[in-house]
N, C-alpha and C. Protein backbone atom coordinates (compact mmCIF):
# COMPACT_ATOMS: atom_id res chain seq x y z
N UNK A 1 90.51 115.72 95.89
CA UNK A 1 91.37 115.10 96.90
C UNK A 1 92.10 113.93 96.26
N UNK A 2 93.41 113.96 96.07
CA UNK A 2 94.33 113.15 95.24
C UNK A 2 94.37 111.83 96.03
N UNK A 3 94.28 111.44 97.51
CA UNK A 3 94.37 110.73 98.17
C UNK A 3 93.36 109.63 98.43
N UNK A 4 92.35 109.95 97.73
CA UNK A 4 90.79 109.51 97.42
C UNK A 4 91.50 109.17 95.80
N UNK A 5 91.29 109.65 94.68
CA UNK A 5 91.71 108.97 94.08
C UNK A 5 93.29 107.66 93.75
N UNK A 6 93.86 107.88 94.31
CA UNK A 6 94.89 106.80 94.48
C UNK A 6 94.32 105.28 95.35
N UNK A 7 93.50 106.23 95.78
CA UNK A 7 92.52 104.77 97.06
C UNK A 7 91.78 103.93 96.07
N UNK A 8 91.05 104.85 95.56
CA UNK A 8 89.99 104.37 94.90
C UNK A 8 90.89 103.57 93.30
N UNK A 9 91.67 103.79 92.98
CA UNK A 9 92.27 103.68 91.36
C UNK A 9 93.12 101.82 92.43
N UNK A 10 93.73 101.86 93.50
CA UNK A 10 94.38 101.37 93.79
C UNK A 10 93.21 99.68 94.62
N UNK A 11 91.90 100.22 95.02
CA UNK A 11 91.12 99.28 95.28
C UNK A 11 90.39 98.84 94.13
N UNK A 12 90.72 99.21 93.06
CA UNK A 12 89.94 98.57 91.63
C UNK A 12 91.09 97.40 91.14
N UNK A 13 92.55 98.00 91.23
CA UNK A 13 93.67 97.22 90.86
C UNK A 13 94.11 96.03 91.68
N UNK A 14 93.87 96.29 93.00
CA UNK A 14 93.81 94.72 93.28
C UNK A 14 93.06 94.57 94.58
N UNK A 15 91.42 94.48 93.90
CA UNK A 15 90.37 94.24 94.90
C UNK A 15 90.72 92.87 95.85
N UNK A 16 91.41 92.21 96.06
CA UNK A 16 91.74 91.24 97.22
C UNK A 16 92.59 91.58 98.00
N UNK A 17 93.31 92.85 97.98
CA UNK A 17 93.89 93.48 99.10
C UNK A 17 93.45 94.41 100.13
N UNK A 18 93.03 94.84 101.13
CA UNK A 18 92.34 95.97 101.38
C UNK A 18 93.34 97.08 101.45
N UNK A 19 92.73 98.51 100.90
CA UNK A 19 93.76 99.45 100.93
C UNK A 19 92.68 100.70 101.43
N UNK A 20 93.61 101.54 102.21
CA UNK A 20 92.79 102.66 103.35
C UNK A 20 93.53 103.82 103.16
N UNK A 21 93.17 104.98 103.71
CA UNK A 21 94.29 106.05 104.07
C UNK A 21 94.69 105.50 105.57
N UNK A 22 94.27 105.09 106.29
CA UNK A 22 94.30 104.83 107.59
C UNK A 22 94.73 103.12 107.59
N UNK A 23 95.84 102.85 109.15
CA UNK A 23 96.03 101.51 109.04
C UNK A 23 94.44 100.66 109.16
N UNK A 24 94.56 99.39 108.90
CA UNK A 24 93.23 99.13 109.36
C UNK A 24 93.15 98.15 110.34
N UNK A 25 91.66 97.79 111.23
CA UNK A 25 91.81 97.53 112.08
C UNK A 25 92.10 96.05 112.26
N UNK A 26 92.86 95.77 112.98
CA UNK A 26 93.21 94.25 113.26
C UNK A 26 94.29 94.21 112.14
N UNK A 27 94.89 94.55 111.58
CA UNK A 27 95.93 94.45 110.52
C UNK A 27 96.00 93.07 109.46
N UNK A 28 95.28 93.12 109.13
CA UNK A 28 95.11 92.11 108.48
C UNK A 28 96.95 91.70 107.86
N UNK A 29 97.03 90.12 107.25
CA UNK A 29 98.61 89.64 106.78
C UNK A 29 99.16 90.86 105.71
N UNK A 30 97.86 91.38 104.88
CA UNK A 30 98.41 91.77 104.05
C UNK A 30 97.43 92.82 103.67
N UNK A 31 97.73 94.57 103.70
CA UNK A 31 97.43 95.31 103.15
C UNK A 31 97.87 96.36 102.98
N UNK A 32 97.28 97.59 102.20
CA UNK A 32 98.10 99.00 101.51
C UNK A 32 97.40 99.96 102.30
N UNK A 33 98.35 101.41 102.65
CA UNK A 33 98.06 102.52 103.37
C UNK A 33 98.51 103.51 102.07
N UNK A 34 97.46 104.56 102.24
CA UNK A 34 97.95 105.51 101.01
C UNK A 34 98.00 107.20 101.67
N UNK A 35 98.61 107.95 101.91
CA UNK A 35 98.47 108.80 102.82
C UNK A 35 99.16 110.00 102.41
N UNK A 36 98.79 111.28 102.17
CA UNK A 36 99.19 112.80 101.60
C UNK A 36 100.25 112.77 102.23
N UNK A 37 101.47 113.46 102.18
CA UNK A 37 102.20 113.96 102.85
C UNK A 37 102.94 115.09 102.68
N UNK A 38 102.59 115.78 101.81
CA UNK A 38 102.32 117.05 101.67
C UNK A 38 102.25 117.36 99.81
N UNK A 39 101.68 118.74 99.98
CA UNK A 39 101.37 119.40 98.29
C UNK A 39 101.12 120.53 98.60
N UNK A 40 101.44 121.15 97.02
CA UNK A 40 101.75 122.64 96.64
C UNK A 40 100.86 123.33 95.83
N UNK A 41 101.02 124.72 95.51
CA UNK A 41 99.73 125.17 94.35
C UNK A 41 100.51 125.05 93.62
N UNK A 42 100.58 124.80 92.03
CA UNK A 42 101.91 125.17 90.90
C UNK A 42 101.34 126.94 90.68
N UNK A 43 99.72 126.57 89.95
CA UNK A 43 99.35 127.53 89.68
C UNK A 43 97.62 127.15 90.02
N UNK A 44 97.12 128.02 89.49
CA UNK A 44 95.43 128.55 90.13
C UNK A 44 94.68 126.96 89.29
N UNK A 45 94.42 125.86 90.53
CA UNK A 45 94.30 125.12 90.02
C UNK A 45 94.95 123.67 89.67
N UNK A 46 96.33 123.95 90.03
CA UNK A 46 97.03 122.78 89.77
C UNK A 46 97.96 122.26 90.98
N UNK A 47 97.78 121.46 91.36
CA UNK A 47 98.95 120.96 92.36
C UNK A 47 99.54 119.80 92.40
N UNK A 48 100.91 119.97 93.31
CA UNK A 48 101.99 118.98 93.47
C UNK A 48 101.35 118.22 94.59
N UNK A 49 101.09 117.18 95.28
CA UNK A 49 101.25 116.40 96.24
C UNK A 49 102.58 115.31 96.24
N UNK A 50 102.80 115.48 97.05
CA UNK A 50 103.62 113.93 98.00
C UNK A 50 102.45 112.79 98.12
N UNK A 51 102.70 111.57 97.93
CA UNK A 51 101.88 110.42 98.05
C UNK A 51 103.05 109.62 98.67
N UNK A 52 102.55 108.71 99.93
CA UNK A 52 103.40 107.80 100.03
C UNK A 52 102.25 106.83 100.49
N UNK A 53 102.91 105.51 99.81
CA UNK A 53 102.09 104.01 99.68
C UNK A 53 102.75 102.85 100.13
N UNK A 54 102.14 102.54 101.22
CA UNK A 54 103.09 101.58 102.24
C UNK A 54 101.60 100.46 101.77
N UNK A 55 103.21 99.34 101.79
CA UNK A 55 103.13 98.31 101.45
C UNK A 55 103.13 96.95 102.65
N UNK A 56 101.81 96.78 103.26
CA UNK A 56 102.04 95.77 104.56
C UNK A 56 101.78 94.64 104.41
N UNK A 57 103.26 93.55 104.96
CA UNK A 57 102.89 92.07 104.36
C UNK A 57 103.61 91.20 105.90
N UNK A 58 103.26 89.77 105.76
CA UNK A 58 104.01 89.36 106.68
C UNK A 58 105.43 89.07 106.69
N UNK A 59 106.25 89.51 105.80
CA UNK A 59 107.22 89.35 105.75
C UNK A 59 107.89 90.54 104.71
N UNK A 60 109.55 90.93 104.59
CA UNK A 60 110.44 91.99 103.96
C UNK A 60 109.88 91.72 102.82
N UNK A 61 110.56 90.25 102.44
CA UNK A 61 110.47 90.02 100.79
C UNK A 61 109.30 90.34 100.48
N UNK A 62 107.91 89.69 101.09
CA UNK A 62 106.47 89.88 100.03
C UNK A 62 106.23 91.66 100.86
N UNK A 63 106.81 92.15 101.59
CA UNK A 63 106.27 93.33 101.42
C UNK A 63 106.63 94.22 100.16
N UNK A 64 107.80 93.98 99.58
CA UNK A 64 108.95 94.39 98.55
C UNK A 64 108.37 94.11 97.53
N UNK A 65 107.83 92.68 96.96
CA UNK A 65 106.71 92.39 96.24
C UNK A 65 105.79 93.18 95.77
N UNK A 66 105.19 93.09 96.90
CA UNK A 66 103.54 94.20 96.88
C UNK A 66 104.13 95.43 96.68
N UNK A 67 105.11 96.08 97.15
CA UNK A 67 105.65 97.30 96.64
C UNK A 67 105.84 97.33 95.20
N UNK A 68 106.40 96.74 94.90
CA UNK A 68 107.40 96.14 93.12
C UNK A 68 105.69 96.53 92.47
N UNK A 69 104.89 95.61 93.23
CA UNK A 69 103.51 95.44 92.07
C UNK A 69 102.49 97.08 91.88
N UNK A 70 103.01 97.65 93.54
CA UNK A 70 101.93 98.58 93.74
C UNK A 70 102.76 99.74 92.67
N UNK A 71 103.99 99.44 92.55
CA UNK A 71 104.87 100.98 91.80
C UNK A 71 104.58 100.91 90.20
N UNK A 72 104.41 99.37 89.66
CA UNK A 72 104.16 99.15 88.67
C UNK A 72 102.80 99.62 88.44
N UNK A 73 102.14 99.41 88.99
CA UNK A 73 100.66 99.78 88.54
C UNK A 73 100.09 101.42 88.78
N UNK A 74 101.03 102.03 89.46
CA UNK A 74 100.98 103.30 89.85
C UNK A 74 101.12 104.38 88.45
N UNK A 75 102.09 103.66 87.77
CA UNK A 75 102.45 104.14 86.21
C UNK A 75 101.95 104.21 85.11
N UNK A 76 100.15 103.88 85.19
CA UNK A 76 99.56 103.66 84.57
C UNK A 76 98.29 104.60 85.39
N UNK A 77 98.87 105.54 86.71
CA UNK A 77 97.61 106.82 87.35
C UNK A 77 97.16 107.67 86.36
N UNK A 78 97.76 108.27 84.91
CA UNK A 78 97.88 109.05 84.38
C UNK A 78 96.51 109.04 83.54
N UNK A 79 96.46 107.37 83.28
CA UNK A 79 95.43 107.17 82.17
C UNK A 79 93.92 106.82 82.69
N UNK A 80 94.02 106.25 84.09
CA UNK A 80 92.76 106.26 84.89
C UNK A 80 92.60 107.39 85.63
N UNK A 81 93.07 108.38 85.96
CA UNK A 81 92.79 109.46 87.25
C UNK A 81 92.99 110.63 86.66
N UNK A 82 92.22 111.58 86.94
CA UNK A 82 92.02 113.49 86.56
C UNK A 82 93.47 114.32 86.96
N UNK A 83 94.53 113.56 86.56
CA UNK A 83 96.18 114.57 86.75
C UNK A 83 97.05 114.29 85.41
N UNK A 84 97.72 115.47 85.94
CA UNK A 84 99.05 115.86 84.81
C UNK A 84 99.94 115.23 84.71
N UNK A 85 100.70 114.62 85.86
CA UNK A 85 102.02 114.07 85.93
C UNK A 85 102.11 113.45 86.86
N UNK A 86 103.15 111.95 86.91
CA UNK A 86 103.87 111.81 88.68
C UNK A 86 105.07 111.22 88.30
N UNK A 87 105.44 111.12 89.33
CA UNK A 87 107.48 110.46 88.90
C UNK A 87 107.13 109.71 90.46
N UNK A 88 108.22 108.56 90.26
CA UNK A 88 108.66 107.78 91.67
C UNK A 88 109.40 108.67 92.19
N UNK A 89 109.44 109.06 93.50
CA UNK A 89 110.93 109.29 94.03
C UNK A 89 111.67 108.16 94.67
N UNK A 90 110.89 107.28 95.07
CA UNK A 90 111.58 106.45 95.91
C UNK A 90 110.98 105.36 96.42
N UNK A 91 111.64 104.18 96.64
CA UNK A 91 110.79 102.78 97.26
C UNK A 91 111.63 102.20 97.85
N UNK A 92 111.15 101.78 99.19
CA UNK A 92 112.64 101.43 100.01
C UNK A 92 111.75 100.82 101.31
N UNK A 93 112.24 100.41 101.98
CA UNK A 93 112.22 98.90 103.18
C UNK A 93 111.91 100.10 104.23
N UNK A 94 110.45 99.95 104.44
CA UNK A 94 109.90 101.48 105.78
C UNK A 94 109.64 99.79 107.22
N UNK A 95 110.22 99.61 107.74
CA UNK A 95 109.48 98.35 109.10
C UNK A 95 109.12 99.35 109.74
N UNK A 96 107.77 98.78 110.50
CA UNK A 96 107.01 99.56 111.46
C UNK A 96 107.78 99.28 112.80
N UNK A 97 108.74 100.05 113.20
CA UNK A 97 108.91 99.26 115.08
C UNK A 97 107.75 99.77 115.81
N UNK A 98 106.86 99.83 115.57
CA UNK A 98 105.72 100.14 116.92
C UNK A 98 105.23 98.61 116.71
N UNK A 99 104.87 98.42 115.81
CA UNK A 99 104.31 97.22 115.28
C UNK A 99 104.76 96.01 115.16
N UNK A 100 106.18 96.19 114.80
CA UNK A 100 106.58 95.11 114.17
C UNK A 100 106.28 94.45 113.25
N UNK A 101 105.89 94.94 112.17
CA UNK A 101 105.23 94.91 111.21
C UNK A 101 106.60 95.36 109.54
N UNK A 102 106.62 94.11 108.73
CA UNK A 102 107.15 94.51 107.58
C UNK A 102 106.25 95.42 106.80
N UNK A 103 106.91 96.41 106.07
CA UNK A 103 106.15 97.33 104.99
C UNK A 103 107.54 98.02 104.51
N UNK A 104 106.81 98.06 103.47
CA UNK A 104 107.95 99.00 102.32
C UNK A 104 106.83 100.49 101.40
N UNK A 105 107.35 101.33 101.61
CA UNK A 105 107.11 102.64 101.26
C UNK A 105 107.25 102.87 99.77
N UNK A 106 106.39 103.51 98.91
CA UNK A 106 106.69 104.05 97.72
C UNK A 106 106.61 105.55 97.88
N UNK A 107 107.12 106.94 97.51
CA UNK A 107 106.64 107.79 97.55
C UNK A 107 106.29 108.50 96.00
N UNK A 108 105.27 109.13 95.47
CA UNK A 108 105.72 109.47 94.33
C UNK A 108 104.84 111.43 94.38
N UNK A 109 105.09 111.47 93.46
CA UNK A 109 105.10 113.25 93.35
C UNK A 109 103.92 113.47 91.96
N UNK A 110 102.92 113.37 92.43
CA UNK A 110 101.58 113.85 91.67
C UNK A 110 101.13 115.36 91.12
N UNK A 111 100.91 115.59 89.52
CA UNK A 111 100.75 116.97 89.55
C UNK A 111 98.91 116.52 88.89
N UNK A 112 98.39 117.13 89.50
CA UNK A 112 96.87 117.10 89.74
C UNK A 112 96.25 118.44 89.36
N UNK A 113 94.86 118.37 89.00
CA UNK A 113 93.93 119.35 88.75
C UNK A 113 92.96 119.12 90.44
């Protein structure tokens, strides 16, 4: 489960943030959501997932921040975690309107065993 490791690789990298697949409760000022959003077989054994990694802060700029930091450190999944490949597709300004809540989104494209 690729989504378990990104959790787990991503709560070693910066243990003073809390990071979940799920929002968490009471929302704390500042934390990370990591959540599948979809994946493929390539072949017997190997797959593509979608990852997207929202970035929740009290404000645009430090959510953009924590994004900037979480994409940087994401680039370095290859050498801690059991996969083949990932590329960014994209990082961009996600606001929660249910919430009202700043967060910014990374998505990236994981090829996994």
């Amino acid at each position: 489960m690729i989504e378990k490791t990104v959790i787990q690789y991503l709560k070693k990298k910066f243990p003073s943030i809390p990071v979940d697949a799920e929002v968490i409760k009471g929302m704390p000022d500042r934390f990370i959501t990591v959540e599948k959003t979809g994946s493929r077989q390539l072949k017997r054994g190997i797959y593509q997932s979608t990852i997207a990694i929202q970035s929740w802060e009290t404000s645009r700029f430090k959510a953009a921040e924590l994004s900037e930091k979480v994409c940087e450190t994401m680039r370095s999944l290859p050498d801690e975690a059991d996969n083949v490949s990932k590329s960014t597709g994209s990082d961009y300004d996600f606001f929660d309107t249910t919430t009202k809540r700043p967060r910014y989104q990374a998505v990236f494209e994981i090829t996994h065993y």
